[in-house]
Protein backbone atom coordinates (compact mmCIF):
# COMPACT_ATOMS: atom_id res chain seq x y z
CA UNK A 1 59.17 141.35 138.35
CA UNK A 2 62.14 142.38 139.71
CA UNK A 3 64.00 141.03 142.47
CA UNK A 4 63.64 144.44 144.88
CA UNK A 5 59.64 143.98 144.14
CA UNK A 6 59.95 140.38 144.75
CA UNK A 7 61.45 140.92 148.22
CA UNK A 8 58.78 143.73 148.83
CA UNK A 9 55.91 140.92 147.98
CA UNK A 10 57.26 138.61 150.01
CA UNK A 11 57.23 140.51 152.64
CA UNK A 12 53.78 141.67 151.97
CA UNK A 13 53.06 138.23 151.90
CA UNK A 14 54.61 137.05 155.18
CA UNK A 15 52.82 139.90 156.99
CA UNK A 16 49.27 137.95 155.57
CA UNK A 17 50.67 134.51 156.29
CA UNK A 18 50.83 136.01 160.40
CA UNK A 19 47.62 137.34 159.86
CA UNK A 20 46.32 134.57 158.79
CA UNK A 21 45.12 136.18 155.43
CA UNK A 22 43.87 132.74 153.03
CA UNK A 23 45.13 134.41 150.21
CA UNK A 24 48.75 135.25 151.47
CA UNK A 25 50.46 133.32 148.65
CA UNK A 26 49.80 135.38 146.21
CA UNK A 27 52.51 137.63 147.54
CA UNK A 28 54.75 134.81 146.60
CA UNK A 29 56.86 133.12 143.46
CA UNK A 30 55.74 129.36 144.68
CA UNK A 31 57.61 127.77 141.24
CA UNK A 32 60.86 127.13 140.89
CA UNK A 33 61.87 130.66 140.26
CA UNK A 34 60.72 131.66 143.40
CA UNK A 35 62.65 128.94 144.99
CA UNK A 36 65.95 129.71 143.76
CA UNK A 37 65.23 134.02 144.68
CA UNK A 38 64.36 132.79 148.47
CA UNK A 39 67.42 130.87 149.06
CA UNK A 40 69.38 133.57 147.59
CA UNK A 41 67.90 135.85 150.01
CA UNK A 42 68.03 133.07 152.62
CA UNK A 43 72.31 132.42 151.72
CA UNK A 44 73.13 136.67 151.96
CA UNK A 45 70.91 136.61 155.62
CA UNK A 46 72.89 133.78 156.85
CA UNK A 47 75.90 135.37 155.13
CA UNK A 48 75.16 138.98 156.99
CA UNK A 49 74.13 137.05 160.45
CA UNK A 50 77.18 134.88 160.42
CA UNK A 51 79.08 138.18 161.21
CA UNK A 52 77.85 138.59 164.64
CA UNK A 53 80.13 136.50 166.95
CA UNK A 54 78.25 133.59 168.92
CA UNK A 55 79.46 132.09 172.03
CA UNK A 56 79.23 128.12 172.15
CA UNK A 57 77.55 127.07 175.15
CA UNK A 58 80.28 124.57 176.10
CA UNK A 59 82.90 127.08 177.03
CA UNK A 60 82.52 130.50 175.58
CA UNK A 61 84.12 129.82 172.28
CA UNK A 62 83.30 131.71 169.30
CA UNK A 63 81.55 129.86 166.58
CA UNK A 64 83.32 131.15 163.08
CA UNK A 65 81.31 132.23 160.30
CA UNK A 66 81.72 129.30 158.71
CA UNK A 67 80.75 126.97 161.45
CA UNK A 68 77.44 129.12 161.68
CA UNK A 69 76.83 128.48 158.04
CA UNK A 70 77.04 124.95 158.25
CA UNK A 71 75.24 124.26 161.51
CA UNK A 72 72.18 126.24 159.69
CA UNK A 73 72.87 124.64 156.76
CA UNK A 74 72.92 121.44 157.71
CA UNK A 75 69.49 122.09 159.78
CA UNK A 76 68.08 123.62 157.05
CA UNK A 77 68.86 120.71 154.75
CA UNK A 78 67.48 118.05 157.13
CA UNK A 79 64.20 120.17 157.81
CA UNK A 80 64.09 119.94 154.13
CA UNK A 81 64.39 116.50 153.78
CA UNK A 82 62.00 115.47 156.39
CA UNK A 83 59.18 118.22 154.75
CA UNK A 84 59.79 116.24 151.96
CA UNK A 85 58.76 112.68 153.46
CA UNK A 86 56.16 114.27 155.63
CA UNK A 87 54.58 115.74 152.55
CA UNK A 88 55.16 112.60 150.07
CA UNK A 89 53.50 110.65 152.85
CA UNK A 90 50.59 112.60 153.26
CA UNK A 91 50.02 112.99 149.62
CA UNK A 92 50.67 116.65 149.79
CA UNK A 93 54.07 116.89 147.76
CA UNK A 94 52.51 119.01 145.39
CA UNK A 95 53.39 121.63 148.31
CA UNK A 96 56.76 121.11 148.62
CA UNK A 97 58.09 123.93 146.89
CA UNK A 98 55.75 126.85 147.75
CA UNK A 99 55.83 126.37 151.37
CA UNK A 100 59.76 125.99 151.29
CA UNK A 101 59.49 129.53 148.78
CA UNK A 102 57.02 130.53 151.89
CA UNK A 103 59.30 129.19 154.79
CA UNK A 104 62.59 130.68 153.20
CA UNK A 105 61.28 133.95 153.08
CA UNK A 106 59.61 133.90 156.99
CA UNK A 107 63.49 132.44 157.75
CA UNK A 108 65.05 136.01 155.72
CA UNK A 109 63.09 137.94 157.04
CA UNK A 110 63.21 136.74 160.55
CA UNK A 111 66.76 137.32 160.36
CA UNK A 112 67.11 140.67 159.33
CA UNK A 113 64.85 141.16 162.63
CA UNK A 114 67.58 139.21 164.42
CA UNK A 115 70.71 141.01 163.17
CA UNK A 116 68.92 144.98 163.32
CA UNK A 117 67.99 143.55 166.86
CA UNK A 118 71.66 142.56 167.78
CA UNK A 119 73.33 145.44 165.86
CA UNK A 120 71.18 147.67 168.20
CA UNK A 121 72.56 145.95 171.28
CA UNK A 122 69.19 144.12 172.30
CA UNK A 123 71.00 140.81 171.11
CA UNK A 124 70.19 138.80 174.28
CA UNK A 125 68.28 135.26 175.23
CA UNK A 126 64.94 136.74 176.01
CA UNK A 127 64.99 138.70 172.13
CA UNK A 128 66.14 135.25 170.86
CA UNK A 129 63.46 133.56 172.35
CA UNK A 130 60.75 135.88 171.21
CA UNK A 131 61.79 135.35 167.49
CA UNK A 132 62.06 132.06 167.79
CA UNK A 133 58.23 132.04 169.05
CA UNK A 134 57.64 134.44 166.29
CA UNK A 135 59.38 131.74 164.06
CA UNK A 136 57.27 129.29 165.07
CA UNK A 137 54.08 131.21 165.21
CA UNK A 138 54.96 131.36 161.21
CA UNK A 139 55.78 128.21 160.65
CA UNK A 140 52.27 127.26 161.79
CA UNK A 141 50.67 129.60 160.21
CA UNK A 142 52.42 128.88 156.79
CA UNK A 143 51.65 125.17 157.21
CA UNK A 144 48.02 125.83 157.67
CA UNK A 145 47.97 128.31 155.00
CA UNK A 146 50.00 127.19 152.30
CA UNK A 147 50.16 122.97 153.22
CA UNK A 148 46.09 123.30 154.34
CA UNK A 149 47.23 121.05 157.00
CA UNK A 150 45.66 120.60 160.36
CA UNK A 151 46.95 121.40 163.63
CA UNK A 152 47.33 117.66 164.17
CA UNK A 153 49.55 117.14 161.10
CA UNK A 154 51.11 120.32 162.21
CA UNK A 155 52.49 118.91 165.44
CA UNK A 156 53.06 115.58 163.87
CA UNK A 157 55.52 117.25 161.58
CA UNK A 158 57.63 119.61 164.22
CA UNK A 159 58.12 115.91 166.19
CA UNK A 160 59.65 114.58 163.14
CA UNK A 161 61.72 117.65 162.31
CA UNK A 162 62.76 118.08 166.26
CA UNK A 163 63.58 114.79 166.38
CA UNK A 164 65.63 114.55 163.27
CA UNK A 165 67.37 117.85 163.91
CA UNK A 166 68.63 116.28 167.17
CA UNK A 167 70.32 113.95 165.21
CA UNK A 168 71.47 115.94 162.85
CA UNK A 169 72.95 118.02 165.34
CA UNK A 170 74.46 115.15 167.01
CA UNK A 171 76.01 113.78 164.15
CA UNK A 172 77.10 117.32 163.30
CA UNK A 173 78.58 117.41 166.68
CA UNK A 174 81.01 114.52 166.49
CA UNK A 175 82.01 115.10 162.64
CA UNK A 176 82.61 118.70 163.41
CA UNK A 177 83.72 119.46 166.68
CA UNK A 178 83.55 123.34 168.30
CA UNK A 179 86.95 124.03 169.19
């Protein structure tokens, strides 16, 4: 397969993951494979959204390109890591990879709705917040698709990764400052 049909899948596939289609991940690479083709997808989105100027809420400032890449970066990397415990703790590791294959693609595409959105002008808190809902909508959907876990586990996970992405932020905060 090649990579333009495995972008088209996945796609496919994370239209039937917000459907709620039980067969959804067959639209997706879940080895290894597929791993390393959704990060590369999820590096050139970040890459591509990085070049629309953000204002810091502090006191207008303009986050760099760089600076967005390694605040997502370094949330993306701690969601990982706590996935990783959740799952090893409730005996599902076996999941690991095809939900982050899953979850990578939901976070590409997701962006690409973000930056078409912004480069149209609509780039504004009440857009953000709707594909952020969207984004979350997903990420529940994925989990109960592609984890089988309940909607207890569910919420039990997003405490654990808000929790530990308010650290992560925080430590973020005072290694990096915003200028």
């Amino acid at each position: 397969m090649t990579y333009i049909e495995e972008v088209r899948e996945a796609a496919k596939g994370c239209l039937a993951i917000l459907r709620g289609d039980r067969d959804a991940a067959e639209y997706f690479d879940l080895t290894l494979r597929g791993l390393v083709g959704s990060l590369i997808a999820l590096v050139v989105a970040m890459a591509l959204q990085a070049q629309i100027p953000v204002e810091s809420p502090e006191d207008g400032a303009v986050l760099s390109p760089l600076a967005q890449i390694m605040l997502v970066s370094a949330v993306i990397l701690v969601w990982a890591a706590v996935l990783y415990y959740f799952l090893r703790f409730t005996g599902r590791l076996d999941r690991f990879v095809p939900f982050l294959v899953v979850y990578n693609w939901g976070n590409v595409f997701a962006a690409v709705i973000w930056l078409v959105v912004a480069l149209a002008g609509f780039a504004n808190l009440f857009m953000t917040l709707l594909i952020g809902a969207a984004s979350i909508y997903f990420f529940v959907r994925a989990a109960m698709l592609i984890m089988d876990l309940g909607l207890a586990l569910i919420a039990g996970l997003f405490v654990a990764e808000l929790i530990a992405f308010t650290f992560a932020l925080m430590l973020l905060d005072a290694l990096v400052p915003v200028p």
